[in-house]
Protein backbone atom coordinates (compact mmCIF):
# COMPACT_ATOMS: atom_id res chain seq x y z
CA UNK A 1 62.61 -110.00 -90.45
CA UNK A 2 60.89 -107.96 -87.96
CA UNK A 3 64.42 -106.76 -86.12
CA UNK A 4 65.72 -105.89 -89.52
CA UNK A 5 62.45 -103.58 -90.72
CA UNK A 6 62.88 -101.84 -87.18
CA UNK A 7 66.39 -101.22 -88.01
CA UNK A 8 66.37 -99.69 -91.19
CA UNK A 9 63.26 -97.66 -90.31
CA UNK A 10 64.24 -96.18 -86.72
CA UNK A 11 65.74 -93.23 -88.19
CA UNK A 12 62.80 -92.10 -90.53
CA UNK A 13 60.24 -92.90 -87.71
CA UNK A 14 62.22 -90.74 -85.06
CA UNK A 15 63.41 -88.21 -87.99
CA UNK A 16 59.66 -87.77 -88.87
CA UNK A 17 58.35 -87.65 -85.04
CA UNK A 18 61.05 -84.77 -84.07
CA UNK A 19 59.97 -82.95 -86.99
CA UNK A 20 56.03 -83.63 -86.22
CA UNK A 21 56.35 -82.76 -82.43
CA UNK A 22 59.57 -80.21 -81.99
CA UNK A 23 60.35 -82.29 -78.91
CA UNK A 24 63.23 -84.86 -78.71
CA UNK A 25 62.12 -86.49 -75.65
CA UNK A 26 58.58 -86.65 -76.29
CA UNK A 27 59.52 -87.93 -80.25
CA UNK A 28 61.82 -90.78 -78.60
CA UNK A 29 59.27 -92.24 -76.09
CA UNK A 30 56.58 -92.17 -79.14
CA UNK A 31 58.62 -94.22 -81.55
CA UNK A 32 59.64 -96.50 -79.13
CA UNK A 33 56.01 -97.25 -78.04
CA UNK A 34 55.11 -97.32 -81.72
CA UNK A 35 57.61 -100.27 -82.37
CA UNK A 36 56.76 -102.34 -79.38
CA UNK A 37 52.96 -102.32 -80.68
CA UNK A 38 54.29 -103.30 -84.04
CA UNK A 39 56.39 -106.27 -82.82
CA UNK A 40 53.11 -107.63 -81.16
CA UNK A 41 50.78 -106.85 -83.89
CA UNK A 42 52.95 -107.83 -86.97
CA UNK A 43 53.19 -111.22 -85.72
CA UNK A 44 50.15 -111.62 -84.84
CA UNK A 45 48.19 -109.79 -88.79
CA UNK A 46 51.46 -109.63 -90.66
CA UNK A 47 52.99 -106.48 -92.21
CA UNK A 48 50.99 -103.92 -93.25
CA UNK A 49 51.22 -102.57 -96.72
CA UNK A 50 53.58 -99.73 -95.90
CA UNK A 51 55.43 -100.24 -92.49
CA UNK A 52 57.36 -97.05 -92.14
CA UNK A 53 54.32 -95.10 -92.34
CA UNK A 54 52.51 -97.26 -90.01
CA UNK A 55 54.89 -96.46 -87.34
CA UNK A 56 54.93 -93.00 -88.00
CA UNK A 57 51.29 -92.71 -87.49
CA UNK A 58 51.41 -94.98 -84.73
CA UNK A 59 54.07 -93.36 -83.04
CA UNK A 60 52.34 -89.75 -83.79
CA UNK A 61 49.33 -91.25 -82.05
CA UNK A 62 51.33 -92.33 -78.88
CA UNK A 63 52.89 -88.70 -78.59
CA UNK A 64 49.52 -86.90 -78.52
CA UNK A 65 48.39 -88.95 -75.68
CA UNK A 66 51.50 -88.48 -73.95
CA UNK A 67 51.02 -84.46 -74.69
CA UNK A 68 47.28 -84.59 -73.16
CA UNK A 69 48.96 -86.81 -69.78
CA UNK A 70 51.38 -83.95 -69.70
CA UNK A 71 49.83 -79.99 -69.26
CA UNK A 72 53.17 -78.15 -69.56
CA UNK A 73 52.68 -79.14 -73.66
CA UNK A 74 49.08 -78.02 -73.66
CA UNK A 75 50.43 -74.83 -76.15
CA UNK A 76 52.39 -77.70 -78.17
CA UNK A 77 49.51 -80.11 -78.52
CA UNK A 78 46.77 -77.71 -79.64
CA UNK A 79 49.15 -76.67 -82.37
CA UNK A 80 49.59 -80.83 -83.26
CA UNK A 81 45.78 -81.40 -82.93
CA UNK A 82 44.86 -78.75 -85.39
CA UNK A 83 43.05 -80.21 -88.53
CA UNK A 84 45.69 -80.77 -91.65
CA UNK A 85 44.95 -81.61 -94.79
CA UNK A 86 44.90 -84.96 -96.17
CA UNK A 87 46.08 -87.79 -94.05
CA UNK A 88 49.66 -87.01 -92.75
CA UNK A 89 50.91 -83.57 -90.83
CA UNK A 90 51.82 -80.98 -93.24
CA UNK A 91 55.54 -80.29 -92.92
CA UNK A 92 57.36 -77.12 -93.76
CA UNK A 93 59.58 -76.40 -96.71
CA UNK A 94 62.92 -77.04 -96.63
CA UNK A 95 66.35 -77.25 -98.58
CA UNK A 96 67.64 -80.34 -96.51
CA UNK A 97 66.73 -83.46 -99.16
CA UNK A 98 66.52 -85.95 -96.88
CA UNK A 99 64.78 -86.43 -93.34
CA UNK A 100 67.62 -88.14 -91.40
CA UNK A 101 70.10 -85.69 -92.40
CA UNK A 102 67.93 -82.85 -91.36
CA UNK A 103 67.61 -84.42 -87.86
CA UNK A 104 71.16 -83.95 -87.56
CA UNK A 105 71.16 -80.85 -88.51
CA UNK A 106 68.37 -79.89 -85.34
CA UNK A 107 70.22 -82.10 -82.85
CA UNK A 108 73.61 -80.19 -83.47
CA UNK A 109 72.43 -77.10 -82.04
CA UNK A 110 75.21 -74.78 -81.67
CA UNK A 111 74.09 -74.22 -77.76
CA UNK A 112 74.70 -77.54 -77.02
CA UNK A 113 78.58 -78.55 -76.60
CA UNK A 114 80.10 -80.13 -79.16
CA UNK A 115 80.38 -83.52 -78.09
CA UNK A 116 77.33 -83.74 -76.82
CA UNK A 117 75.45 -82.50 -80.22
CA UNK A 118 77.61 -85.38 -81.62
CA UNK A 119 76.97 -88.03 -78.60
CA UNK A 120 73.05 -87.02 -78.65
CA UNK A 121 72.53 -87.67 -82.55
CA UNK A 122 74.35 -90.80 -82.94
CA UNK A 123 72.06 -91.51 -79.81
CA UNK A 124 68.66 -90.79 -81.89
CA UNK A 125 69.19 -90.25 -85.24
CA UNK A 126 72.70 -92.93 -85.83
CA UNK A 127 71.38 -96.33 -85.01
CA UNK A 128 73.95 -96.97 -82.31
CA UNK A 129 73.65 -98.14 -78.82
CA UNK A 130 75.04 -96.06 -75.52
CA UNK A 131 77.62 -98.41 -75.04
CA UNK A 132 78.66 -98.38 -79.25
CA UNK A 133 78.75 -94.71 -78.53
CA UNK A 134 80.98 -95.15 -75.52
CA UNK A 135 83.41 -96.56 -77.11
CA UNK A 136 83.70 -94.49 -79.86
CA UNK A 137 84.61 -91.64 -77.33
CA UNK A 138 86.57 -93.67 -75.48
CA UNK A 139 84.31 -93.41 -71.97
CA UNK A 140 82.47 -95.43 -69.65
CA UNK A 141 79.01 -96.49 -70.54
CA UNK A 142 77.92 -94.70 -67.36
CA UNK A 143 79.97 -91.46 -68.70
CA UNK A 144 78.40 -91.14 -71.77
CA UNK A 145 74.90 -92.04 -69.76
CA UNK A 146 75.42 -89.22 -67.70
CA UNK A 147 76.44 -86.96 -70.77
CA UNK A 148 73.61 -88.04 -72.83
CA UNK A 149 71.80 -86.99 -69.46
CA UNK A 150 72.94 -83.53 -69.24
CA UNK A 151 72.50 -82.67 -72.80
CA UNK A 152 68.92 -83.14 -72.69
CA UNK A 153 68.50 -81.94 -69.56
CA UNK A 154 70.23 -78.55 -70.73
CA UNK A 155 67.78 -78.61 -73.78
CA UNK A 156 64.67 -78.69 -71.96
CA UNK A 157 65.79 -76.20 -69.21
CA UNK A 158 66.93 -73.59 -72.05
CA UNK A 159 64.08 -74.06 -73.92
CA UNK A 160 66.16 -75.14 -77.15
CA UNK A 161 64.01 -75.67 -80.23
CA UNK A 162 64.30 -78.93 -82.72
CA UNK A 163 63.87 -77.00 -85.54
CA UNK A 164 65.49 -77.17 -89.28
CA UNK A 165 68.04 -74.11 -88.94
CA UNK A 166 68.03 -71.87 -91.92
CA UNK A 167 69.98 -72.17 -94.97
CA UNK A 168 72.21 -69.79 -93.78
CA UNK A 169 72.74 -71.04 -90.52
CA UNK A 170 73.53 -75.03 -91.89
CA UNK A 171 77.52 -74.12 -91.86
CA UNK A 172 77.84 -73.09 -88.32
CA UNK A 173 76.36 -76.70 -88.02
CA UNK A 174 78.39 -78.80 -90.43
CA UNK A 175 81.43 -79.91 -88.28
CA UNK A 176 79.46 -81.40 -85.57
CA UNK A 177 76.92 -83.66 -88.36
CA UNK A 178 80.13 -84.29 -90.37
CA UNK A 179 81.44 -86.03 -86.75
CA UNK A 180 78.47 -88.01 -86.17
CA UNK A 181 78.63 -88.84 -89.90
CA UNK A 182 82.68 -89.71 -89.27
CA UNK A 183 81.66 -91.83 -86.06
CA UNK A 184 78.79 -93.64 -87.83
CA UNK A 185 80.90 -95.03 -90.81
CA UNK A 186 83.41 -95.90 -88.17
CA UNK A 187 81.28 -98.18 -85.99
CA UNK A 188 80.04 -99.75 -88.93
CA UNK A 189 83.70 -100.40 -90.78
CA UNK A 190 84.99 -101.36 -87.19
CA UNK A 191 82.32 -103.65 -86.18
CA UNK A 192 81.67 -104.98 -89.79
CA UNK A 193 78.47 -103.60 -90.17
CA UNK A 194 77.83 -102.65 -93.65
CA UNK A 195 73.76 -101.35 -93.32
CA UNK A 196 76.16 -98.77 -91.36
CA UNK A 197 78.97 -97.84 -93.48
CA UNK A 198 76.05 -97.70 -96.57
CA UNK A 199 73.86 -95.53 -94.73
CA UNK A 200 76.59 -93.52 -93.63
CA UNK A 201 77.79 -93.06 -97.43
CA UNK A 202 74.18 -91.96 -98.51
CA UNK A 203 73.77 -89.64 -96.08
CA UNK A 204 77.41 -88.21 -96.93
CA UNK A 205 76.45 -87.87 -100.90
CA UNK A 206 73.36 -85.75 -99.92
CA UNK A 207 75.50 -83.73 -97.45
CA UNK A 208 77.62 -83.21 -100.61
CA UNK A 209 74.79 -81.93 -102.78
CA UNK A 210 73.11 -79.78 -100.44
CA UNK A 211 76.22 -77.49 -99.61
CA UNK A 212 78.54 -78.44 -103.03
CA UNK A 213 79.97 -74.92 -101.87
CA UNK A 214 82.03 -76.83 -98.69
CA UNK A 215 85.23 -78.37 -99.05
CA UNK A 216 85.65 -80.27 -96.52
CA UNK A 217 82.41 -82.88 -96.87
CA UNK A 218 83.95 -84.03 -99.93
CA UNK A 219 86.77 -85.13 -98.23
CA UNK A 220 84.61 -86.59 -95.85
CA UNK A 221 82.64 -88.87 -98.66
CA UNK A 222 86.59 -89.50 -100.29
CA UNK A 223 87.71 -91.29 -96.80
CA UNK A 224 84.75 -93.76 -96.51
CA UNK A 225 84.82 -94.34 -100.08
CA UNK A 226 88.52 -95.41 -99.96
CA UNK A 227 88.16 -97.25 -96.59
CA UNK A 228 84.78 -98.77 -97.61
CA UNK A 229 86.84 -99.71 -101.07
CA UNK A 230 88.99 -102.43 -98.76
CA UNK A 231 85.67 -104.13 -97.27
CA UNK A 232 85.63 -107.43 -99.46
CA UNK A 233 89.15 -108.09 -98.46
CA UNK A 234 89.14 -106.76 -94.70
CA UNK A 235 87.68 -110.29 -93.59
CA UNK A 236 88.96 -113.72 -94.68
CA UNK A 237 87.86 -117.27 -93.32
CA UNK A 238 85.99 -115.13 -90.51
CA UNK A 239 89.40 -113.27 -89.35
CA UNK A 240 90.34 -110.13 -89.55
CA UNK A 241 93.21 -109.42 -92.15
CA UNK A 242 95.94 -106.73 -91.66
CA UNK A 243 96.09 -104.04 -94.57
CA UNK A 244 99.41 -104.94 -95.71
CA UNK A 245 98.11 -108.85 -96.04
CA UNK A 246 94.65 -108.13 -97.75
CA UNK A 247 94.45 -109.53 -101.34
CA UNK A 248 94.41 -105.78 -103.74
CA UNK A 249 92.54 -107.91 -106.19
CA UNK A 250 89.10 -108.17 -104.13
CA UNK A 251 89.53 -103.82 -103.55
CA UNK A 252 86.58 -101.77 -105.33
CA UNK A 253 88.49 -99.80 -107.78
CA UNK A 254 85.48 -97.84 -108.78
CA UNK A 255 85.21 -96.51 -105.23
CA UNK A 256 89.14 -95.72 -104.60
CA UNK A 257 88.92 -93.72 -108.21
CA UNK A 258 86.07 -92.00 -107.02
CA UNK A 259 87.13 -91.19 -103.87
CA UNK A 260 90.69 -89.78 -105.23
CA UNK A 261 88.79 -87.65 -107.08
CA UNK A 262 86.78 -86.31 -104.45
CA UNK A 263 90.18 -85.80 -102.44
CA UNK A 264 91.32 -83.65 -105.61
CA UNK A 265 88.05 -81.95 -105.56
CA UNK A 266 88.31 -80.95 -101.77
CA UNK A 267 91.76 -79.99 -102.35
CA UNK A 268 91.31 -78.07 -105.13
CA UNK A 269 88.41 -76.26 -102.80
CA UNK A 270 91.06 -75.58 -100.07
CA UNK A 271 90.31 -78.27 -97.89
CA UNK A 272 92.35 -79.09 -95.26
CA UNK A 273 90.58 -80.44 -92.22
CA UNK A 274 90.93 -83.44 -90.14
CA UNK A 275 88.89 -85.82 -92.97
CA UNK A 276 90.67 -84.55 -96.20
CA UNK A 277 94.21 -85.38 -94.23
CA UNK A 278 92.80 -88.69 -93.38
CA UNK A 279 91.50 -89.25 -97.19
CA UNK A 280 94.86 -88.02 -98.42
CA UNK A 281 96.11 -90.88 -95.93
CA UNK A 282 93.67 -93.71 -97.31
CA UNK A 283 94.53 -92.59 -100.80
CA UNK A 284 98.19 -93.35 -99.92
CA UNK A 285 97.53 -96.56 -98.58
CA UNK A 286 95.85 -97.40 -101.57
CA UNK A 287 98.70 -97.30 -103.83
CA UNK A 288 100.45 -100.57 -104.93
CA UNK A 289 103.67 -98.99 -103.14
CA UNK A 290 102.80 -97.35 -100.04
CA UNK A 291 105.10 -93.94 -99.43
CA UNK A 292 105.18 -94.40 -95.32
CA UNK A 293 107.16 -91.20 -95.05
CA UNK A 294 104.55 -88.86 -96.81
CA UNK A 295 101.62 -90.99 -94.46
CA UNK A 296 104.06 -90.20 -91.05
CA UNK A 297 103.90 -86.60 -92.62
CA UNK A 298 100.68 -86.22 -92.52
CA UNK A 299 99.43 -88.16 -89.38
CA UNK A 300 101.58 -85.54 -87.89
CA UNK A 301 99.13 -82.71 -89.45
CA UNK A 302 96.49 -84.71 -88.21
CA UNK A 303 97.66 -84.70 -84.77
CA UNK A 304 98.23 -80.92 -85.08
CA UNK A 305 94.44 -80.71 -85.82
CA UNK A 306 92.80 -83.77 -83.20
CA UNK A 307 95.04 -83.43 -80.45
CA UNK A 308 93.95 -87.42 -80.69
CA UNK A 309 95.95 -89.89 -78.45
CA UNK A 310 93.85 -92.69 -81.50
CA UNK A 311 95.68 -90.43 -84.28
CA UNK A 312 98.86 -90.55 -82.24
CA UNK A 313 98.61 -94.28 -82.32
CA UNK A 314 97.71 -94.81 -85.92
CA UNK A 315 100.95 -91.90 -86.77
CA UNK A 316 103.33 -95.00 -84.74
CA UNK A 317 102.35 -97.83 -87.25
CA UNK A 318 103.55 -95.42 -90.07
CA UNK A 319 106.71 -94.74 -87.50
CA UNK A 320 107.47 -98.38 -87.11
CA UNK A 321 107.49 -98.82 -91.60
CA UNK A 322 110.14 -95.83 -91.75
CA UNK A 323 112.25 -95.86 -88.40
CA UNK A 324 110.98 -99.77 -86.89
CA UNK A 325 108.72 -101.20 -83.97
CA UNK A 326 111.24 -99.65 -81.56
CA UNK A 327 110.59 -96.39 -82.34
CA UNK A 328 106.96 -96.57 -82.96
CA UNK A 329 106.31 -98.29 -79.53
CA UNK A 330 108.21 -96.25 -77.70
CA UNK A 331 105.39 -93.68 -78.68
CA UNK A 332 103.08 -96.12 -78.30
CA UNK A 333 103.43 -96.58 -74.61
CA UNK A 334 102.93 -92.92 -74.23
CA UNK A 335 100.00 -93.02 -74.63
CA UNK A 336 96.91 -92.91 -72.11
CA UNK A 337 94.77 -95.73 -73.87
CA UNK A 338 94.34 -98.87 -72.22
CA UNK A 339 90.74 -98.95 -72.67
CA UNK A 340 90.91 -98.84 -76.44
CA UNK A 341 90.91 -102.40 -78.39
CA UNK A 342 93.56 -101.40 -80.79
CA UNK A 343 96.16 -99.92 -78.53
CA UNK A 344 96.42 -103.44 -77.50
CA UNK A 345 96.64 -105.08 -80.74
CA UNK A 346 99.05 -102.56 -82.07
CA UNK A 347 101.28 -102.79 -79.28
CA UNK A 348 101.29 -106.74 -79.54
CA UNK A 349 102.00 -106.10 -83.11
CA UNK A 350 104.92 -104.26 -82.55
CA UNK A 351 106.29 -106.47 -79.50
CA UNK A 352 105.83 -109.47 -81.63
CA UNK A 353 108.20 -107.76 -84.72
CA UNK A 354 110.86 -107.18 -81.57
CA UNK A 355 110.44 -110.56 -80.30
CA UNK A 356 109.23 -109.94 -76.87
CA UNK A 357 107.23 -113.38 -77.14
CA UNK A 358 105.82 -112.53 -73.76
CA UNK A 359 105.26 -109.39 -73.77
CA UNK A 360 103.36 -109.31 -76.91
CA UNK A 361 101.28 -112.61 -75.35
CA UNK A 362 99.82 -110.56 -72.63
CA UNK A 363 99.19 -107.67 -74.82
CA UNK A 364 97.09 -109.61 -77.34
CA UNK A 365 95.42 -111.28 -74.42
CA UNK A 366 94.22 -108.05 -72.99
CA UNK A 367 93.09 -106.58 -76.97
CA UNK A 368 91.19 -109.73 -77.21
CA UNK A 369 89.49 -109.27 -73.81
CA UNK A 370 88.30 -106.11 -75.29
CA UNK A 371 87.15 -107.47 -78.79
CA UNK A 372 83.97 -106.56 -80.31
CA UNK A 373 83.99 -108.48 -83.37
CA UNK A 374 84.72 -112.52 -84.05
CA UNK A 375 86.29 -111.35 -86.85
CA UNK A 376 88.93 -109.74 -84.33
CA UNK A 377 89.03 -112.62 -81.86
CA UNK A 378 89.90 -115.18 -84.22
CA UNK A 379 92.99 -112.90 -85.49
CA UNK A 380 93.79 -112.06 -81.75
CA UNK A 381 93.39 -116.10 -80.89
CA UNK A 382 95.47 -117.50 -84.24
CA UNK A 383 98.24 -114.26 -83.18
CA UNK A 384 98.37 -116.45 -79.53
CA UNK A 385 98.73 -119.54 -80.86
CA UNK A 386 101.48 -118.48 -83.48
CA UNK A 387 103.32 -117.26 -80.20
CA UNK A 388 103.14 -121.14 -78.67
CA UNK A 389 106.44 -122.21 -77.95
């Protein structure tokens, strides 16, 4: 009970204490203390009426008395400690509708490089773990330690300030939250978490109302929505089950209709990034008869735009349904990715569909060393036994 409360309300407690104290570091510590009190006191007097706003004030509390330890914030905390009316901190107005979403909007600041406004919200604001963040990038957990490292490090020696940008300043902004939006759907459709995959898909709508004028969120929302569409049938007996095996029946219809016509929409609005090409992919892979020439065709617009060895990988599975495994794994083995799970699995694949019994044995062996999921293990584990002489 307790771990599940402090999941779903990390990101409003942190969201609210960045807003409350302009300080990432300071906001972090703060909410952390805030939740280890409530773990002891909760199960000791139960929950209190209202348990996000417990921790908020809780948390608030903690980062004054770290601000009064700490004289280089003596400016910051007599601006905290004046007197506000009624019980909470007044907070200025803004257009952003929602207080997550506006966190990733401050932590993308345009002075910070681009994969480390991305690594450093998913960090606070996402709900994921260094090492969940690692892999999405495809580092070390020490890399992305280090990176993490440096990017706050560079905030506090330029003096950058967590505040909501101005409406006209949210664009500059929008490809680096539509990332951490991208990567936070991701871990949660990879790793079968669907408190992520929602949560990214609500944060994605209000993206989508607050700046209806950009194309390219709505192709954003279309690509979960069609991916997410496939989540009842992505998992069978607790294994993992290939697209081309799932059962169409248990797909959301609702959601790939909706998210075709939020691919039409961004289309019609002269979209064209990396996320409309991958919805205009999903939408194609949603059809009763997949065209695997038109999905080639457009992985290779996608690698145009990434540069991404991952996108590269996923363009050889269409290669290997239009020219066969040969082809697509000699691209395959191109490619500098040991690290990643599903370079593994996909090469297995395609060694398995050219009979190198051996060959594919040691490749699933090595994706199933890297599994995250039991979902994945038990498909890489029944692939190994199917290969049993």
């Amino acid at each position: 009970m307790l771990e599940e409360i402090f999941r779903d309300q990390w990101a409003r407690v942190f969201a609210a204490l960045v807003s409350y104290t302009g300080d990432i570091d300071v906001a972090e510590e703060a909410a952390q203390e805030a939740f280890v009190i409530a773990a002891e006191r909760w199960s000791r007097d139960g929950l209190p009426a209202n348990p996000g706003a417990w921790l908020v004030v809780t948390g608030r509390n903690r980062a004054i008395d770290r601000l009064r330890r700490d004289r280089t914030h003596a400016d910051k905390l007599r601006r905290l400690e004046r007197p506000e009316p009624g019980e909470e901190a007044a907070m200025d107005e803004t257009s952003i509708p929602d207080e997550r979403l506006e966190l990733f909007f401050m932590c993308c600041h345009p002075a910070l490089a681009a994969e480390a406004q991305v690594a450093l919200t998913l960090r606070a604001l996402g709900g994921l773990s260094t090492p969940e963040i690692a892999r999405a990038f495809l580092v070390s957990e020490e890399a992305m330690k280090r990176r993490l490292s440096r990017a706050r490090t560079k905030i506090r020696a330029a003096g950058i300030p967590f505040a909501i940008p101005r409406e006209d300043r949210l664009p500059a902004r929008l490809g680096a939250v539509l990332a951490v939006l991208y990567l936070i759907f991701n871990q949660g459709y990879g790793d079968g978490r669907a408190d992520l995959t929602a949560e990214a898909i609500r944060l994605a709508r209000t993206l989508l109302d607050l700046m209806p004028g950009e194309p390219e969120p709505a192709g954003l929302l279309a690509l979960m929505l069609l991916h997410d569409s496939r989540r009842a049938a992505r998992v069978r007996d607790g294994e993992i089950v290939l697209l081309h095996e799932q059962d169409r029946g248990l797909w959301d219809t609702a959601q790939i209709g909706e998210g075709q016509a939020l691919l039409d929409r961004a289309l019609a609005r002269g979209a064209r990034g990396a996320y409309t090409v991958q919805a205009a992919i999903a939408a194609l892979q949603a059809e009763e008869r997949v065209d695997w020439p038109a999905v080639a065709a457009l992985y290779d617009r996608l690698r145009e735009l990434t540069g991404s060895a991952v996108v590269e990988l996923n363009r050889a599975v269409a290669i290997a349904e239009v020219e066969g495994p040969r082809a697509a794994l000699a691209i395959v083995d191109a490619l500098p990715l040991d690290g990643y799970r599903y370079f593994h699995s996909t090469r297995a694949e395609l060694l398995r569909r050219l009979d190198d019994i051996e060959g594919a044995r040691a490749a699933y062996e090595r994706a199933l060393a890297l599994a995250t999921t039991e979902a994945e293990r038990r498909f890489l584990k029944r692939r190994l036994d199917q290969l049993l002489p």
